[in-house]
C-alpha atoms as a PDB file:
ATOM      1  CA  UNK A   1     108.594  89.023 116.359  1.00  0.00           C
ATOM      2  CA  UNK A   2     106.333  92.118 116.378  1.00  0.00           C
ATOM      3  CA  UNK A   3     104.792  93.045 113.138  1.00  0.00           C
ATOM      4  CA  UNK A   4     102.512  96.577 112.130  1.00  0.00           C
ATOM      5  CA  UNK A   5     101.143  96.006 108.997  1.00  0.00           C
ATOM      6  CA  UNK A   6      99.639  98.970 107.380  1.00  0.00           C
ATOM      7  CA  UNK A   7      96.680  98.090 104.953  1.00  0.00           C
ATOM      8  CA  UNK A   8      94.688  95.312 105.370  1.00  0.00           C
ATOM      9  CA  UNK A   9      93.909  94.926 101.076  1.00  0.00           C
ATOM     10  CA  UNK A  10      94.645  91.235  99.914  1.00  0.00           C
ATOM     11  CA  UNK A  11      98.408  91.595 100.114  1.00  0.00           C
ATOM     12  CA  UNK A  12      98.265  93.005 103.300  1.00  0.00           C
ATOM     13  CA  UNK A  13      95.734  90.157 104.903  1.00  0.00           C
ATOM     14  CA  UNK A  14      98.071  87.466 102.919  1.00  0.00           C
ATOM     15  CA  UNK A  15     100.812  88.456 104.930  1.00  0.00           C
ATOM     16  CA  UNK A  16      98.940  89.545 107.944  1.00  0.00           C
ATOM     17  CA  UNK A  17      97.318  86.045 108.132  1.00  0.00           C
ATOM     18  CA  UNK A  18     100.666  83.883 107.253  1.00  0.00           C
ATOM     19  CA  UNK A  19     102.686  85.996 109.807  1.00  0.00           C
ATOM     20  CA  UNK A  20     100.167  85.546 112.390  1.00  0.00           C
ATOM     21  CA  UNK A  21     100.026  81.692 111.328  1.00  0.00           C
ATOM     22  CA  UNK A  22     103.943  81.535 112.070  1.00  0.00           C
ATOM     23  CA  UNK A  23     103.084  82.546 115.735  1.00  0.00           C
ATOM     24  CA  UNK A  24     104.257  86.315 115.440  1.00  0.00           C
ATOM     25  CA  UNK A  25     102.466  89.138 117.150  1.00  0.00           C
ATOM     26  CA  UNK A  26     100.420  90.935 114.550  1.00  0.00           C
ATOM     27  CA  UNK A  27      98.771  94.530 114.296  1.00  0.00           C
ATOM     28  CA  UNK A  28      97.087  95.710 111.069  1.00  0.00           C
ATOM     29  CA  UNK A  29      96.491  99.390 110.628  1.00  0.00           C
ATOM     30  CA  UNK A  30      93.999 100.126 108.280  1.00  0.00           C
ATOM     31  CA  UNK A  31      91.624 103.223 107.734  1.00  0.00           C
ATOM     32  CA  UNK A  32      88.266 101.584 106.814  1.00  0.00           C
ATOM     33  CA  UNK A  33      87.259  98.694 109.235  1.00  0.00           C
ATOM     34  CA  UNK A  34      85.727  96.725 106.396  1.00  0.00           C
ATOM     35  CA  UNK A  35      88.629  95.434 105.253  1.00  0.00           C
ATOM     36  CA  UNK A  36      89.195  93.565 108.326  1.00  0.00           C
ATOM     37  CA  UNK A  37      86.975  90.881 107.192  1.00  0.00           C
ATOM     38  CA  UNK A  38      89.610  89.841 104.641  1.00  0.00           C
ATOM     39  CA  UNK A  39      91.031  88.292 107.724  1.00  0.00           C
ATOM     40  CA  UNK A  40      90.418  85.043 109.463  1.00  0.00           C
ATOM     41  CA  UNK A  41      87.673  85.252 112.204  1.00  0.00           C
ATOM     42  CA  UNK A  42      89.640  84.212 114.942  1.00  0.00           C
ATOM     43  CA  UNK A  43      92.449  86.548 114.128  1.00  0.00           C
ATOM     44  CA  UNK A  44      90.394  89.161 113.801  1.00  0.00           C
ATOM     45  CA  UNK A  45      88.548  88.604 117.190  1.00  0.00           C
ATOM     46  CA  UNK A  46      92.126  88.463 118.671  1.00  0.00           C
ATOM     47  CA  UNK A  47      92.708  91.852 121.474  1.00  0.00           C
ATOM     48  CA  UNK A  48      95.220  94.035 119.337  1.00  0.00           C
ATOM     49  CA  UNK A  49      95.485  92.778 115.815  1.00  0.00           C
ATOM     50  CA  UNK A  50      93.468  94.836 113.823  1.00  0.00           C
ATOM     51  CA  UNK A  51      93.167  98.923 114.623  1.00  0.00           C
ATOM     52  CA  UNK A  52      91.413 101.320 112.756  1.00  0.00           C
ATOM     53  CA  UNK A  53      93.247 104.039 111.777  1.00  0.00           C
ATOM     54  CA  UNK A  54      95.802 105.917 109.051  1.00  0.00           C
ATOM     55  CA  UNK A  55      99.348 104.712 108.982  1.00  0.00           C
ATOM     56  CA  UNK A  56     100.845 107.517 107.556  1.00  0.00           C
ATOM     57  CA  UNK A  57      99.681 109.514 111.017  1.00  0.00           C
ATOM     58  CA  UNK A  58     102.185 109.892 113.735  1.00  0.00           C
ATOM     59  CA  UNK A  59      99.479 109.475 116.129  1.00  0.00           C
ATOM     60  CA  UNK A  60      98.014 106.121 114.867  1.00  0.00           C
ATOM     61  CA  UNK A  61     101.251 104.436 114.212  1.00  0.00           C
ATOM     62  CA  UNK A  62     102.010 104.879 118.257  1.00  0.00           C
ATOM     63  CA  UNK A  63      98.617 104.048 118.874  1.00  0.00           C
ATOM     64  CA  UNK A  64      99.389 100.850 116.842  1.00  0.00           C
ATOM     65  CA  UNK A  65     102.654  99.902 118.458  1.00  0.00           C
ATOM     66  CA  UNK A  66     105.254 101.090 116.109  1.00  0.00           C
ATOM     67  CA  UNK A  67     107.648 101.568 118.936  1.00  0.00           C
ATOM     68  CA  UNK A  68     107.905  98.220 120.015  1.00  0.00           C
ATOM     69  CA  UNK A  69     107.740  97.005 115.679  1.00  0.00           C
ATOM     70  CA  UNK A  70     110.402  94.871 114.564  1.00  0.00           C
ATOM     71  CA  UNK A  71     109.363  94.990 111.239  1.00  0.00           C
ATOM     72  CA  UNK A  72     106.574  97.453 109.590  1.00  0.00           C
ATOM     73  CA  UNK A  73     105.105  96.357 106.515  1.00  0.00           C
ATOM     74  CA  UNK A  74     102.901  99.245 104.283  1.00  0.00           C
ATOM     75  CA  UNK A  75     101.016  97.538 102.101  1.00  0.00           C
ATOM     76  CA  UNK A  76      98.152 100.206 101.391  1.00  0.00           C
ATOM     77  CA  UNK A  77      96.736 100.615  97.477  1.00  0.00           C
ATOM     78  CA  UNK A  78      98.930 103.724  97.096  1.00  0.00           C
ATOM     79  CA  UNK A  79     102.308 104.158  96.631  1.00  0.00           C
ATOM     80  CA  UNK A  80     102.483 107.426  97.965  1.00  0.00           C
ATOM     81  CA  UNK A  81     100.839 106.256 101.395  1.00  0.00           C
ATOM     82  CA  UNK A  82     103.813 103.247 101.175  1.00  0.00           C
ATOM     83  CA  UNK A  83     106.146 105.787 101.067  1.00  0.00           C
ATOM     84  CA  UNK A  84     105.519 108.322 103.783  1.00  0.00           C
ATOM     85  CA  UNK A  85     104.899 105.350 106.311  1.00  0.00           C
ATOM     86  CA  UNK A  86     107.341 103.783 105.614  1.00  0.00           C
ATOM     87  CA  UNK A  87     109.927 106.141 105.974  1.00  0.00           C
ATOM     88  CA  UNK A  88     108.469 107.365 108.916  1.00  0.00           C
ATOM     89  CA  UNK A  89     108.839 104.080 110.546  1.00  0.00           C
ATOM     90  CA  UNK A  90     112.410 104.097 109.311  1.00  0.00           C
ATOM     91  CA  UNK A  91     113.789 107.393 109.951  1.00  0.00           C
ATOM     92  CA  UNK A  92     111.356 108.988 112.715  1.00  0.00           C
ATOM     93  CA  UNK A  93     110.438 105.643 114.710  1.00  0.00           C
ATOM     94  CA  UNK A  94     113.448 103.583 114.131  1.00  0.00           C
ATOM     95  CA  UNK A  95     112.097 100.581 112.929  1.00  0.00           C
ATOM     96  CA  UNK A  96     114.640  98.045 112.555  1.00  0.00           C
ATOM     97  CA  UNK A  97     113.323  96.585 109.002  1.00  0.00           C
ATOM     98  CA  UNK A  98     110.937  97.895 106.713  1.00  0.00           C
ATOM     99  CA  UNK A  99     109.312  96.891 103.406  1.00  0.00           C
ATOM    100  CA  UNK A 100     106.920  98.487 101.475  1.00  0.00           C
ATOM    101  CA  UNK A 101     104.885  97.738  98.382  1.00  0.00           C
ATOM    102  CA  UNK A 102     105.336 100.203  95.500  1.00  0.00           C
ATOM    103  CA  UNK A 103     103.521  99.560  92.622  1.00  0.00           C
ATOM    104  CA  UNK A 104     105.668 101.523  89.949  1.00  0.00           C
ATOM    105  CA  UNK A 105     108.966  99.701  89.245  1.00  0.00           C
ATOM    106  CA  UNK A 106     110.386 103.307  88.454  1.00  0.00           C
ATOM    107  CA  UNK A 107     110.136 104.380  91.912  1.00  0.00           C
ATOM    108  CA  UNK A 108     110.999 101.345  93.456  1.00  0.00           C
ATOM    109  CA  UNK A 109     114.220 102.071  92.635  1.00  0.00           C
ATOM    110  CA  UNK A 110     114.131 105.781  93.572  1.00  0.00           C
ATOM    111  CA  UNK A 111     112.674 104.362  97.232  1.00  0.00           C
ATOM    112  CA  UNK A 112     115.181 101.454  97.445  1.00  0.00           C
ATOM    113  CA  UNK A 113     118.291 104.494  97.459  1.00  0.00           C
ATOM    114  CA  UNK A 114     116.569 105.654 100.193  1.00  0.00           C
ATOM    115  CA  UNK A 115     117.054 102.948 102.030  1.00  0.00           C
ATOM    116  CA  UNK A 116     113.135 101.391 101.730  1.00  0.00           C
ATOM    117  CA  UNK A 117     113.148  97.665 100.827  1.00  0.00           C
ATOM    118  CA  UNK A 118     110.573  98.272  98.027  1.00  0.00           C
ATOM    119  CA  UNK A 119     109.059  95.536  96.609  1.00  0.00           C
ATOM    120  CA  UNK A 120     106.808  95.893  93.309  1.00  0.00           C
ATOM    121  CA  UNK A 121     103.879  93.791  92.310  1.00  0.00           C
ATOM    122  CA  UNK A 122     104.229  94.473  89.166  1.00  0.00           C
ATOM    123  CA  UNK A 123     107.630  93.489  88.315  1.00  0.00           C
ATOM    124  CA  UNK A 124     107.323  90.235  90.145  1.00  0.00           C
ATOM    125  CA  UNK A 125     104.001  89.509  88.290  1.00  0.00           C
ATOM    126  CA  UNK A 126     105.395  90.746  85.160  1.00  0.00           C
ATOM    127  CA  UNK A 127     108.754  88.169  85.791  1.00  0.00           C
ATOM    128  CA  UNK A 128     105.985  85.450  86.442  1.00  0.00           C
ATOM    129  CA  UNK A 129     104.110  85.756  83.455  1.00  0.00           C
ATOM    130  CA  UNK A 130     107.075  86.187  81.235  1.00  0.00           C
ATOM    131  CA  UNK A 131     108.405  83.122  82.605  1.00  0.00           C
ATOM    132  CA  UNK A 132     105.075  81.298  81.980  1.00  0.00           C
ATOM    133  CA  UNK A 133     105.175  82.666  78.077  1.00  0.00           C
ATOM    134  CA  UNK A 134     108.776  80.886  77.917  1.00  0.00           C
ATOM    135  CA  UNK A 135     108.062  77.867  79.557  1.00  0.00           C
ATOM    136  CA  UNK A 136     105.275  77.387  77.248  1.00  0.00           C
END
């Protein structure tokens, strides 16, 4: 499968790296090139996987591929960024399956009615630590 990860922050070079682990085809969008070195060396040295660029730019997004995407992934610090890329990829580009990280669990839910599979870091680490307090 083809993958276009925007945001190449921890989350977004976790899942970059396992994805690209798997044996999927992997491009990470991200605007500073720094954050590249979160990656693996040989992945990064890799033709194609990492691009510098914004993912919430029409442009970019083409420039990284997003028409041939199975699945785009926009894992970027800001919800807001999240947002707009992802439902560009969904409603302008067509992607097939999108996920996004939002960070507030009150507009997860506002995203997930519009058809975003949001996924919050702070619910699922809140859910982990309360089941670590009860286990105790």
């Amino acid at each position: 499968m083809k993958f276009l990860i925007m945001g190449c922050g921890r989350i977004g070079a976790t899942v970059a790296t396992s994805l690209w682990e798997e044996g999927h085809q992997v491009t990470v969008l991200d605007v500073d090139p720094d954050n590249f070195f979160r990656l693996p060396s040989d992945m990064r040295d890799e033709p194609g996987v990492t691009l510098v660029g914004d993912g919430t730019v029409s442009e970019d997004m083409i420039r990284a591929g997003i028409h041939g995407a199975d699945v785009f992934v926009a894992v970027d610090l800001r919800d807001s960024r999240n947002a707009l890329a992802a439902q560009k990829a969904k409603h302008i580009f067509q992607v097939s399956r999108v996920v996004c990280r939002i960070g507030d669990p009150t507009r997860q839910k506002m995203y997930e009615e519009l058809g975003l599979v949001a996924v919050s870091p702070t619910d699922a680490t809140s859910q982990m630590i309360l089941g670590a307090v009860h286990s105790s």
